[in-house]
Protein backbone atom coordinates (compact mmCIF):
# COMPACT_ATOMS: atom_id res chain seq x y z
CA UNK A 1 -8.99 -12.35 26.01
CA UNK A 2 -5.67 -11.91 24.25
CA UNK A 3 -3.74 -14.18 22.52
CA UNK A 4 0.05 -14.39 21.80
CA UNK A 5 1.51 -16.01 18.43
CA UNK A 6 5.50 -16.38 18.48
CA UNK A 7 7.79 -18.28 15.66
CA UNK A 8 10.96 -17.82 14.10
CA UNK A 9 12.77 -18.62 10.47
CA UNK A 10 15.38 -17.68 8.61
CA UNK A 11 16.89 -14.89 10.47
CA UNK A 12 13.28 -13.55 11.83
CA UNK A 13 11.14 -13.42 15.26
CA UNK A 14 7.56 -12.80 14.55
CA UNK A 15 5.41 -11.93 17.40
CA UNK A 16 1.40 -11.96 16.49
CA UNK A 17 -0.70 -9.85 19.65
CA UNK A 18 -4.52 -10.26 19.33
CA UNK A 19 -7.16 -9.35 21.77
CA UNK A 20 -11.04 -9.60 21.35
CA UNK A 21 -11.85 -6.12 22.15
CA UNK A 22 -13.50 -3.33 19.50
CA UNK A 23 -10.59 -2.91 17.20
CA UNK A 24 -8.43 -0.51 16.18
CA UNK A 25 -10.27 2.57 15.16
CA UNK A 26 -9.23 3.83 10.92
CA UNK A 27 -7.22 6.78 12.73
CA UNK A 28 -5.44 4.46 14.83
CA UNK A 29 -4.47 2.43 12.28
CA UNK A 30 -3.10 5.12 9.83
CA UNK A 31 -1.67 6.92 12.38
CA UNK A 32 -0.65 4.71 15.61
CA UNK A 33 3.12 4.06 15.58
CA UNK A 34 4.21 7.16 13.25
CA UNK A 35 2.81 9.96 15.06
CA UNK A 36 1.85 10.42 18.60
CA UNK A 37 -1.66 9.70 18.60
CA UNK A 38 -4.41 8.29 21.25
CA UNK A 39 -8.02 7.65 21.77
CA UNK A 40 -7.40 7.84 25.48
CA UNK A 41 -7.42 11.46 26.13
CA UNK A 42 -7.12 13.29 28.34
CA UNK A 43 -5.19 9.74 30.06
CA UNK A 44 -2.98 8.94 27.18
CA UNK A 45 -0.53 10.59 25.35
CA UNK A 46 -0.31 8.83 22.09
CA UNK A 47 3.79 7.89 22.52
CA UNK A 48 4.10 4.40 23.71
CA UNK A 49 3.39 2.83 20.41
CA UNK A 50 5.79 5.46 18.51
CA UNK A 51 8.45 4.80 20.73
CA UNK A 52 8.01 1.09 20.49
CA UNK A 53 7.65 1.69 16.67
CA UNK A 54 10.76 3.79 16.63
CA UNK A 55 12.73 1.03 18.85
CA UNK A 56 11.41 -1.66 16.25
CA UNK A 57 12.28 0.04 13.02
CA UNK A 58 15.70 1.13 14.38
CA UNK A 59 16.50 -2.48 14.36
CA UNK A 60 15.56 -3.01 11.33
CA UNK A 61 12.30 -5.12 12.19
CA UNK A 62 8.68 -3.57 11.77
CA UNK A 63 5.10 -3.20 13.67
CA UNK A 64 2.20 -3.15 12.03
CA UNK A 65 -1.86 -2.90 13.17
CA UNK A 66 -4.88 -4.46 11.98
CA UNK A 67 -8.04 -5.62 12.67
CA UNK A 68 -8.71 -9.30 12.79
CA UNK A 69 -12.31 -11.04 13.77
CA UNK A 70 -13.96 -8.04 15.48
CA UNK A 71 -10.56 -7.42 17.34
CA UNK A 72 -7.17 -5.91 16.87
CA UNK A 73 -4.13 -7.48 16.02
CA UNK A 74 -0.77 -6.11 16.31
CA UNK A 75 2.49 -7.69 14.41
CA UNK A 76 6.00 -7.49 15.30
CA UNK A 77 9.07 -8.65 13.05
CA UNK A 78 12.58 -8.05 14.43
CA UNK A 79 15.34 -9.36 13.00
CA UNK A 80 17.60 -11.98 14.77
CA UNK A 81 21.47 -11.13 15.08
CA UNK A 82 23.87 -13.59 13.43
CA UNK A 83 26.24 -14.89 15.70
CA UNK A 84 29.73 -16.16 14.52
């Protein structure tokens, strides 16, 4: 079960990405998104998150991991471009 959370204000999208599963483990949390890291091995190579992480940041939004009700919950903020 996963559940999707959009809205926007003032200049932001925020995107809210939780899923009833075990959680985010402490590692993946400190590490997921700023090094390559996985709990997949040997299927996984840790680099889809820091890419998306890297994408993110780059334009000046963020992503950030949690755990919420026995699940995980990822965040996204990206900034929305001001058109003239």
């Amino acid at each position: 079960d996963v559940e999707l959370i959009c809205s926007w204000a003032r200049g932001t999208v925020k995107l809210e990405v939780r899923d009833r599963g075990c959680g985010p483990s402490g590692n993946a949390l400190r590490l997921a998104g700023h090094e390559p890291y996985t709990e997949k091995a040997p299927h996984g190579l840790g680099l889809g998150l820091l890419l998306a992480n890297a994408a993110i940041e780059r334009i000046g939004g963020t992503l950030t991991l949690d755990t919420a009700g026995g699940g995980g919950l990822t965040r996204v903020t990206l900034p929305i471009a001001q058109t003239a």
